[in-house]
N, C-alpha and C. Protein backbone atom coordinates (compact mmCIF):
# COMPACT_ATOMS: atom_id res chain seq x y z
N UNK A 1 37.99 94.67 54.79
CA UNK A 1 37.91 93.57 53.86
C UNK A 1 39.09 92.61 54.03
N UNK A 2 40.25 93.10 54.16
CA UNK A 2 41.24 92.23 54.10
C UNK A 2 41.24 91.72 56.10
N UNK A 3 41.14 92.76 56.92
CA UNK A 3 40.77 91.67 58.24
C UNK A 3 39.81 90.31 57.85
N UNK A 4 38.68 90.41 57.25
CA UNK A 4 37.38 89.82 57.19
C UNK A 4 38.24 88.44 56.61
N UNK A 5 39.14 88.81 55.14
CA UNK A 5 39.57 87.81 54.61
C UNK A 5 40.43 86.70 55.25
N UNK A 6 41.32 87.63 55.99
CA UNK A 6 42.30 86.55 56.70
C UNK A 6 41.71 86.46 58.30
N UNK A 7 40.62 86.15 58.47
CA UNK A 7 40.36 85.84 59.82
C UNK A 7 39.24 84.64 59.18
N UNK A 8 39.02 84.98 57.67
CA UNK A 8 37.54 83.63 57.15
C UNK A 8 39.03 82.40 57.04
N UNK A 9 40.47 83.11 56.44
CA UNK A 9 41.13 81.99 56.07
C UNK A 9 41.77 81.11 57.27
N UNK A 10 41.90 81.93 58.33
CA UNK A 10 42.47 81.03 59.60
C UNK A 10 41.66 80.09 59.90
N UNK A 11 39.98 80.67 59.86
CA UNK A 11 39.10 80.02 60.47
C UNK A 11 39.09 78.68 59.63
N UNK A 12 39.22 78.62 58.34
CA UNK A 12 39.46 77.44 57.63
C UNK A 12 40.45 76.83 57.36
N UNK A 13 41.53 77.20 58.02
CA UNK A 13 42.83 76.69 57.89
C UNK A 13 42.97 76.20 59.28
N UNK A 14 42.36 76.50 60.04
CA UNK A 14 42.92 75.95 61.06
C UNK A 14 43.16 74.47 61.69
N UNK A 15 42.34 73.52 60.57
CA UNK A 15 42.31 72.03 60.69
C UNK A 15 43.35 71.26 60.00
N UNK A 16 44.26 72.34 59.41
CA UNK A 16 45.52 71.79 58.59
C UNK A 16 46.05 71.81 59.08
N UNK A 17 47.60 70.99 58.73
CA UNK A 17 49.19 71.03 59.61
C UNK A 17 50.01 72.67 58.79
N UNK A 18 49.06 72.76 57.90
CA UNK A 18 49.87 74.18 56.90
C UNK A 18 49.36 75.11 57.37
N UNK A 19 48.01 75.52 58.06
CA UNK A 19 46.92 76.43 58.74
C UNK A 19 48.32 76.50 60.01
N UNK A 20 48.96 75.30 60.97
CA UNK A 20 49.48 75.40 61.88
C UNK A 20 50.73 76.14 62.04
N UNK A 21 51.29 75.68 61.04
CA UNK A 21 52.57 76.49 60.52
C UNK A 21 52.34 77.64 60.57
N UNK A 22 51.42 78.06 59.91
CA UNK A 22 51.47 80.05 59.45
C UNK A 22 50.83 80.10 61.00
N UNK A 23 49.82 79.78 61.65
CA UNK A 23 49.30 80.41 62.79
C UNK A 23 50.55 80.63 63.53
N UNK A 24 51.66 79.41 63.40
CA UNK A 24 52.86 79.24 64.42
C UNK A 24 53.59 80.37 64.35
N UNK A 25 54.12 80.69 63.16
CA UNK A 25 54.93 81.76 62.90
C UNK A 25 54.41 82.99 62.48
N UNK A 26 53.32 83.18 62.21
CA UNK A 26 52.69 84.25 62.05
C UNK A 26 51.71 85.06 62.92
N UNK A 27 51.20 84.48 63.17
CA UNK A 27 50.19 85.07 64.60
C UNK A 27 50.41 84.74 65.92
N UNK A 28 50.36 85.88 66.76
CA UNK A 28 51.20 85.64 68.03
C UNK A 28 49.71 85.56 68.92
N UNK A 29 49.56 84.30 69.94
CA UNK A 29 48.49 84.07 70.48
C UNK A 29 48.14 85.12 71.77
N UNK A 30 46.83 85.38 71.94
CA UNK A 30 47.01 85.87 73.39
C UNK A 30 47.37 84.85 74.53
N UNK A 31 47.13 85.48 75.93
CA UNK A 31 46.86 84.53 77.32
C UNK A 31 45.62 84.48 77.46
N UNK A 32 45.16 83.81 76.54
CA UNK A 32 43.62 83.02 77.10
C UNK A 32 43.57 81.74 76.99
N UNK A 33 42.28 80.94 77.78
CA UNK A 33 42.52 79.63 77.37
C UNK A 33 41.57 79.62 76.01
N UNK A 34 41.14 80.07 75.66
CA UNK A 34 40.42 79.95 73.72
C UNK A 34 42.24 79.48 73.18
N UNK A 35 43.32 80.37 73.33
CA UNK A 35 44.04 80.24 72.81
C UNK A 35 45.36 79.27 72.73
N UNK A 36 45.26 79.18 74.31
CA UNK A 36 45.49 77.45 74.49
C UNK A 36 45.11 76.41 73.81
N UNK A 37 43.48 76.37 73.88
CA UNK A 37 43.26 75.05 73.28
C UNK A 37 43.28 75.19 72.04
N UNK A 38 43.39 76.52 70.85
CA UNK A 38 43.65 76.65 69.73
C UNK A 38 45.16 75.90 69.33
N UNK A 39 46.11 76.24 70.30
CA UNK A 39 47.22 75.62 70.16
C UNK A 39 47.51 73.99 70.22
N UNK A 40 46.57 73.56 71.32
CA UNK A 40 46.26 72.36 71.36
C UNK A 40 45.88 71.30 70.03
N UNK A 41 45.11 72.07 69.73
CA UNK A 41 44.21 71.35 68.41
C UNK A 41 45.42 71.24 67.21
N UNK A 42 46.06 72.42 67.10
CA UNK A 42 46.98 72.23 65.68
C UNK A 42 47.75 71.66 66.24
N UNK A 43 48.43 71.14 67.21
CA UNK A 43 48.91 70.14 67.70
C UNK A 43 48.63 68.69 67.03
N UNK A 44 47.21 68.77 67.79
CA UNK A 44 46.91 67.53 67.25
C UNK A 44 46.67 67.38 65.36
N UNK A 45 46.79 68.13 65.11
CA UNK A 45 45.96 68.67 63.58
C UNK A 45 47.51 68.39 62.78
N UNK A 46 48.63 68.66 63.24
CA UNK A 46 50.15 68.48 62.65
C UNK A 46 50.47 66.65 62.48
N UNK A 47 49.75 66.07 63.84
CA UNK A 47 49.88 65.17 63.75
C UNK A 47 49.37 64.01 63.08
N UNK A 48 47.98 64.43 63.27
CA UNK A 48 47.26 63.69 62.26
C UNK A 48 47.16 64.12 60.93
N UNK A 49 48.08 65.08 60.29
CA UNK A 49 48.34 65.34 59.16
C UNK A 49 49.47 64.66 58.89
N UNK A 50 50.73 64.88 60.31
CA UNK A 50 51.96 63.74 59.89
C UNK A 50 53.06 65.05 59.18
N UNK A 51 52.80 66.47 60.07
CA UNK A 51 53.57 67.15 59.36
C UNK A 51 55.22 67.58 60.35
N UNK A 52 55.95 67.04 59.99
CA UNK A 52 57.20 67.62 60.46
C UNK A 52 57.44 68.71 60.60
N UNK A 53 57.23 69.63 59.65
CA UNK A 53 57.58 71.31 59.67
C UNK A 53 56.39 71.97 60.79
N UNK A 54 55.22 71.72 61.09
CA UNK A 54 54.39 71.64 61.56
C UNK A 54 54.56 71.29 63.13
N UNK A 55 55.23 70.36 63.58
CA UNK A 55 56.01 69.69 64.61
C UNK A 55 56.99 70.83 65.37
N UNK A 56 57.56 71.11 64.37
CA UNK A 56 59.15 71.77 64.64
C UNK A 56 58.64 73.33 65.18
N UNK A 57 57.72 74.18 64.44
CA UNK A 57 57.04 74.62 64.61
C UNK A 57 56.28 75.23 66.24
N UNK A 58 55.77 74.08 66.21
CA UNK A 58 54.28 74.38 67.10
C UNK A 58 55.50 73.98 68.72
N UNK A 59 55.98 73.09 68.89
CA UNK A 59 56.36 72.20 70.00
C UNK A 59 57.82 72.81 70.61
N UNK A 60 57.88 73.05 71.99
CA UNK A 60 58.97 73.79 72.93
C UNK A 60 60.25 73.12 72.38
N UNK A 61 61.37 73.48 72.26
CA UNK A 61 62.48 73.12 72.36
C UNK A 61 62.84 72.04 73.36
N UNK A 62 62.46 71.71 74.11
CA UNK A 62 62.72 71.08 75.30
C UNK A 62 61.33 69.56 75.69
N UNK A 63 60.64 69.51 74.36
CA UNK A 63 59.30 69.00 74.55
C UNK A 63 59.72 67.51 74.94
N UNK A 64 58.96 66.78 76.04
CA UNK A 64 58.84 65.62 75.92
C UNK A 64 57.44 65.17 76.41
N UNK A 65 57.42 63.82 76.30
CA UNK A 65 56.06 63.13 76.25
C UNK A 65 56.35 61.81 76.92
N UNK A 66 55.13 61.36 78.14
CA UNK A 66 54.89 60.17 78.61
C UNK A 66 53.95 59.45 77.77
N UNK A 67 54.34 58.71 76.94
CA UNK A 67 52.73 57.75 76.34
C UNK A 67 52.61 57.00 77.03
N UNK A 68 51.05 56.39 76.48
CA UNK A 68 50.37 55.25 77.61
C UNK A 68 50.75 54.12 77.44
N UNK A 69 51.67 54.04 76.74
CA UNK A 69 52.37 52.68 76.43
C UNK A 69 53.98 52.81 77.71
N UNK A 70 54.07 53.68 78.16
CA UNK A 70 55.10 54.23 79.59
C UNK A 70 56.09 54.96 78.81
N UNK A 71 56.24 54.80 76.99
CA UNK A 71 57.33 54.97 76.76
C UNK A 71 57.99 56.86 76.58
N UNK A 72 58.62 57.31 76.45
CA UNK A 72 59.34 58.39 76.52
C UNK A 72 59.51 59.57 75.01
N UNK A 73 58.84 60.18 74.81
CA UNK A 73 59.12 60.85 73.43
C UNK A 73 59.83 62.45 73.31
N UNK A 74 60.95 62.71 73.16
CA UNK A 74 61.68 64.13 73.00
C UNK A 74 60.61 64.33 71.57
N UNK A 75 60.99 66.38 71.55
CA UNK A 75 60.43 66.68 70.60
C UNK A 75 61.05 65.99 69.30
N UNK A 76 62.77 65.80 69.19
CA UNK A 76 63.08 65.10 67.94
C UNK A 76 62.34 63.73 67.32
N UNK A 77 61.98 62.95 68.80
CA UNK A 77 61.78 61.79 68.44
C UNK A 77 60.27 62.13 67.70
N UNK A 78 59.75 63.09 67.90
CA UNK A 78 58.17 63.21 67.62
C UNK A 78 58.35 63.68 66.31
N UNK A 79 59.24 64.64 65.65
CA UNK A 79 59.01 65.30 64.37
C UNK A 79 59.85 64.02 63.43
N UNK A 80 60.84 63.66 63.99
CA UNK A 80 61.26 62.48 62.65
C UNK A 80 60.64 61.09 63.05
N UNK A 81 59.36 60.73 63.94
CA UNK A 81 58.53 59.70 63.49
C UNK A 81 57.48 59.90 63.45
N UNK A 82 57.31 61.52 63.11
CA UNK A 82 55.51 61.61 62.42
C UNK A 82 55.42 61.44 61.03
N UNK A 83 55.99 61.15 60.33
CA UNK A 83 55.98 60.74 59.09
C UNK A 83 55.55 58.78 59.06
N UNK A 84 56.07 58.56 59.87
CA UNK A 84 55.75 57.22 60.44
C UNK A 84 54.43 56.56 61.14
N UNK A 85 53.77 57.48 61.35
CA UNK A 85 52.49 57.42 61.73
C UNK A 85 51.33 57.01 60.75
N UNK A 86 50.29 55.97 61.47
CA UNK A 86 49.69 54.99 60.70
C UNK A 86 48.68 56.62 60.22
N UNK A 87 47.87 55.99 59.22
CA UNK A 87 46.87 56.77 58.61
C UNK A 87 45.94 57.07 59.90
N UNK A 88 45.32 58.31 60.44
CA UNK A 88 44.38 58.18 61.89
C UNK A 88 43.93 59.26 61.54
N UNK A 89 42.48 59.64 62.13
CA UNK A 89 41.58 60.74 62.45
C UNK A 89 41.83 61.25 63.85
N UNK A 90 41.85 62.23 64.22
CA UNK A 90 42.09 62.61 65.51
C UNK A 90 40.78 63.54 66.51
N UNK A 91 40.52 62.86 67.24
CA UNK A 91 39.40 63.62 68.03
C UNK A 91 39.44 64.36 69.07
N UNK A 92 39.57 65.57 69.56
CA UNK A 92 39.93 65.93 70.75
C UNK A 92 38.73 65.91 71.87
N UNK A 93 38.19 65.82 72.77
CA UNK A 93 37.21 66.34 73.35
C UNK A 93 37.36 65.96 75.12
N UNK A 94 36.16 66.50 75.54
CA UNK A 94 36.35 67.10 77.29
C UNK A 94 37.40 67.69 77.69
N UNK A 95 37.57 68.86 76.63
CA UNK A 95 38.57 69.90 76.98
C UNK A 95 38.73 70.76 78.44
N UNK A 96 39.81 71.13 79.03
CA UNK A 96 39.73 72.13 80.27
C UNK A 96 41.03 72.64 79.71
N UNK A 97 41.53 74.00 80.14
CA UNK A 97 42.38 74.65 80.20
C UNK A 97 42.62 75.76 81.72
N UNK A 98 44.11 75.93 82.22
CA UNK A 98 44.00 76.54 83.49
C UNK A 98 45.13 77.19 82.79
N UNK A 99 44.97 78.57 83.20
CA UNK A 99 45.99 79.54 82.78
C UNK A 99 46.76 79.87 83.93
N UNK A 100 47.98 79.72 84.51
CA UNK A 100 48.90 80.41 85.60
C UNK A 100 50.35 81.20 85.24
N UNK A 101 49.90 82.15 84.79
CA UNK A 101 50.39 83.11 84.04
C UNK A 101 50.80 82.75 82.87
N UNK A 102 52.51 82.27 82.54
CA UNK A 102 53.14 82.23 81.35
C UNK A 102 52.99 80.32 81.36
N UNK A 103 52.14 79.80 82.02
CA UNK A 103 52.44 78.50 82.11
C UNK A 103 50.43 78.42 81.89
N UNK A 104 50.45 77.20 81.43
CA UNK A 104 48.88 76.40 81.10
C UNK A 104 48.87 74.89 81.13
N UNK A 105 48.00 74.61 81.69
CA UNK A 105 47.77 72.97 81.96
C UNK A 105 46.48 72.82 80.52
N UNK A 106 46.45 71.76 80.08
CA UNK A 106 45.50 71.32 79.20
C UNK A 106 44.97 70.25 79.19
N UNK A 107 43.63 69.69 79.82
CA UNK A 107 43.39 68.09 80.49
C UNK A 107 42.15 68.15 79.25
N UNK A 108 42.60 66.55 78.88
CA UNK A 108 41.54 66.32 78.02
C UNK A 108 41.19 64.35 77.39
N UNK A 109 40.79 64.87 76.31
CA UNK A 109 40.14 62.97 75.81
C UNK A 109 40.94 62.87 74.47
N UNK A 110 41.85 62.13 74.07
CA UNK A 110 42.28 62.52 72.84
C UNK A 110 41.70 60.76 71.76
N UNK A 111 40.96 60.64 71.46
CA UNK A 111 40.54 59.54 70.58
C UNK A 111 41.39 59.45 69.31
N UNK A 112 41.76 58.46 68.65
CA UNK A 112 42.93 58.09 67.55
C UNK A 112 42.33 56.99 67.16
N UNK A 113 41.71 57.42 65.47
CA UNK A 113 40.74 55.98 64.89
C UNK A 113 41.90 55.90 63.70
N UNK A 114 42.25 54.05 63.55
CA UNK A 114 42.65 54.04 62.59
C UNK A 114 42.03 52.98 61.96
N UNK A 115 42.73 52.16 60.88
CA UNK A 115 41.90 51.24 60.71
C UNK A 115 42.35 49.94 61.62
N UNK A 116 43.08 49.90 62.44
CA UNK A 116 43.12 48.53 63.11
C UNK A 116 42.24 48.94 64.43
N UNK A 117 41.82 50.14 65.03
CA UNK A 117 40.59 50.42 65.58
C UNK A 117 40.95 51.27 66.47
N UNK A 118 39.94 51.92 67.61
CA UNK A 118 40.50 53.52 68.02
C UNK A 118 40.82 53.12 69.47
N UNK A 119 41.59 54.36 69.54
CA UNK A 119 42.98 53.79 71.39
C UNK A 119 42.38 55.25 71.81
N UNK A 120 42.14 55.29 72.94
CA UNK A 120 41.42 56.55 73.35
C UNK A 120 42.30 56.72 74.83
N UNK A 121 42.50 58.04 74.48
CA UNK A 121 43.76 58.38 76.34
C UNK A 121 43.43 59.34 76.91
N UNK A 122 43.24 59.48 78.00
CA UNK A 122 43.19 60.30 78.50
C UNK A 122 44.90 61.26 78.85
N UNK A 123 44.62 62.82 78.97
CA UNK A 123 45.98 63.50 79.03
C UNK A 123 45.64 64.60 79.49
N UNK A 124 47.71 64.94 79.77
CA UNK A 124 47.20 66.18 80.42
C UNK A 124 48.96 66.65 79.77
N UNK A 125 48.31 68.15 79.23
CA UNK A 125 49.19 68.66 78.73
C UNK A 125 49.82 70.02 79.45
N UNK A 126 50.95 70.55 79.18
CA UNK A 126 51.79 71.75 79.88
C UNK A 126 52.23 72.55 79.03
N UNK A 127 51.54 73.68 78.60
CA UNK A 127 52.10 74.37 77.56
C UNK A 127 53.03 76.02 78.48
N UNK A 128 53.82 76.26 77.86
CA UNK A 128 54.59 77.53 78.15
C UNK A 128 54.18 78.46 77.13
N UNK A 129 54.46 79.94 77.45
CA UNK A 129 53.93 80.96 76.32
C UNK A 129 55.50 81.75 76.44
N UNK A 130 56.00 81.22 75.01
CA UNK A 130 57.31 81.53 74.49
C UNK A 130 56.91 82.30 73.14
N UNK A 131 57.54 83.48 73.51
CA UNK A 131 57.88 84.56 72.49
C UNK A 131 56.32 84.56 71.23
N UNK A 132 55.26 84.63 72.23
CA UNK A 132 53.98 85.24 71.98
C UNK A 132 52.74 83.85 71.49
N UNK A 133 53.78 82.80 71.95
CA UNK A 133 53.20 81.76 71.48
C UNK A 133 52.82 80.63 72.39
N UNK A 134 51.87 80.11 72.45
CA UNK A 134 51.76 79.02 73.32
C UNK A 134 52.30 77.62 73.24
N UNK A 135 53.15 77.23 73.63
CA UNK A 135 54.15 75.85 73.26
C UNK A 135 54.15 74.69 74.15
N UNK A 136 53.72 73.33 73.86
CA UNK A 136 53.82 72.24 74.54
C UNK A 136 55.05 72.09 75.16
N UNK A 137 55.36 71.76 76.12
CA UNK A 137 56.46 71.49 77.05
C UNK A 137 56.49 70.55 77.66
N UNK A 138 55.40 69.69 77.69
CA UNK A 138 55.55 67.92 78.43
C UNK A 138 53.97 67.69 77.94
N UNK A 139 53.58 66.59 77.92
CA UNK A 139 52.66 65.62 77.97
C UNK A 139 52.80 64.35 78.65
N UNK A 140 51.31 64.12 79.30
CA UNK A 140 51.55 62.77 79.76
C UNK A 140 50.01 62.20 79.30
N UNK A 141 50.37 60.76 78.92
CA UNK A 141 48.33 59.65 77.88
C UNK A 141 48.45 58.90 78.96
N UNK A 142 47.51 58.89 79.65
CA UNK A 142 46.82 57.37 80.55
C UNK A 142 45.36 56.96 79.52
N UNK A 143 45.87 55.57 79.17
CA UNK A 143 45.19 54.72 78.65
C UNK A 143 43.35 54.60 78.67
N UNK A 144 42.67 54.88 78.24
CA UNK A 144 41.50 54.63 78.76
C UNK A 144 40.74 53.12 77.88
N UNK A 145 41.07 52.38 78.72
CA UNK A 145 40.32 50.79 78.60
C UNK A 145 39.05 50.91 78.35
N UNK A 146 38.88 50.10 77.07
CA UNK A 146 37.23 49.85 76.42
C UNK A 146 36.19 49.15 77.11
């Protein structure tokens, strides 16, 4: 009963930046790619929630990011300007994941609707599996033109 309970509550928590947190620190992922792109998603799910603790959390010590705008993002710069982030829905889709051992590539479609209208990128992400967890370690968005 209590497995049943906390596996119905992940399953519904998992679209929160607060679902991300406890998965972060509480449940240690396997090496699969299910569990990659689980990591992936609350990724995106922190962000489009706009959660800092959530950020700090989920993302490598060492994280940085190419956006499609060329510009450069450390993990600091990402957790103290997600609060700064316009109101957006976040879509992930045409997921792949490649597992090479303690290291994972994550290529995908990431869509971002807000109300001034949606910027869609293509990416490819690098996660490491640190201390039972799967953790972003670089990103790079190429632009995909409407």
């Amino acid at each position: 009963m209590k497995l049943t309970l906390l596996a119905a509550t992940l399953t519904v928590a998992t679209t929160s930046a607060h679902a991300a947190v406890v998965m972060c620190t509480m449940i240690a992922y396997p090496k699969t790619q299910d569990a990659v792109l689980q990591a992936e998603q609350n990724w995106a799910s922190a962000l489009e929630d706009r959660s800092a603790s959530a950020l700090e959390c989920l993302l490598a010590p060492n994280f940085k990011e190419t956006t499609w705008k060329g510009t450069t993002v450390t993990r600091a710069d990402m957790i103290t300007g997600v609060a700064e982030r316009a109101d957006s829905k976040i879509a992930l889709s045409d997921l792949s994941a490649e597992l090479y051992g303690d290291t994972a590539i994550v290529r995908g479609i990431n869509t971002v609707k807000t109300a001034k209208g949606d910027v869609r990128v293509r990416f490819t992400d690098v996660f490491v599996y640190l201390s039972g967890k799967w953790k972003p370690v670089s990103a790079q968005e190429t632009l995909i033109r409407p």
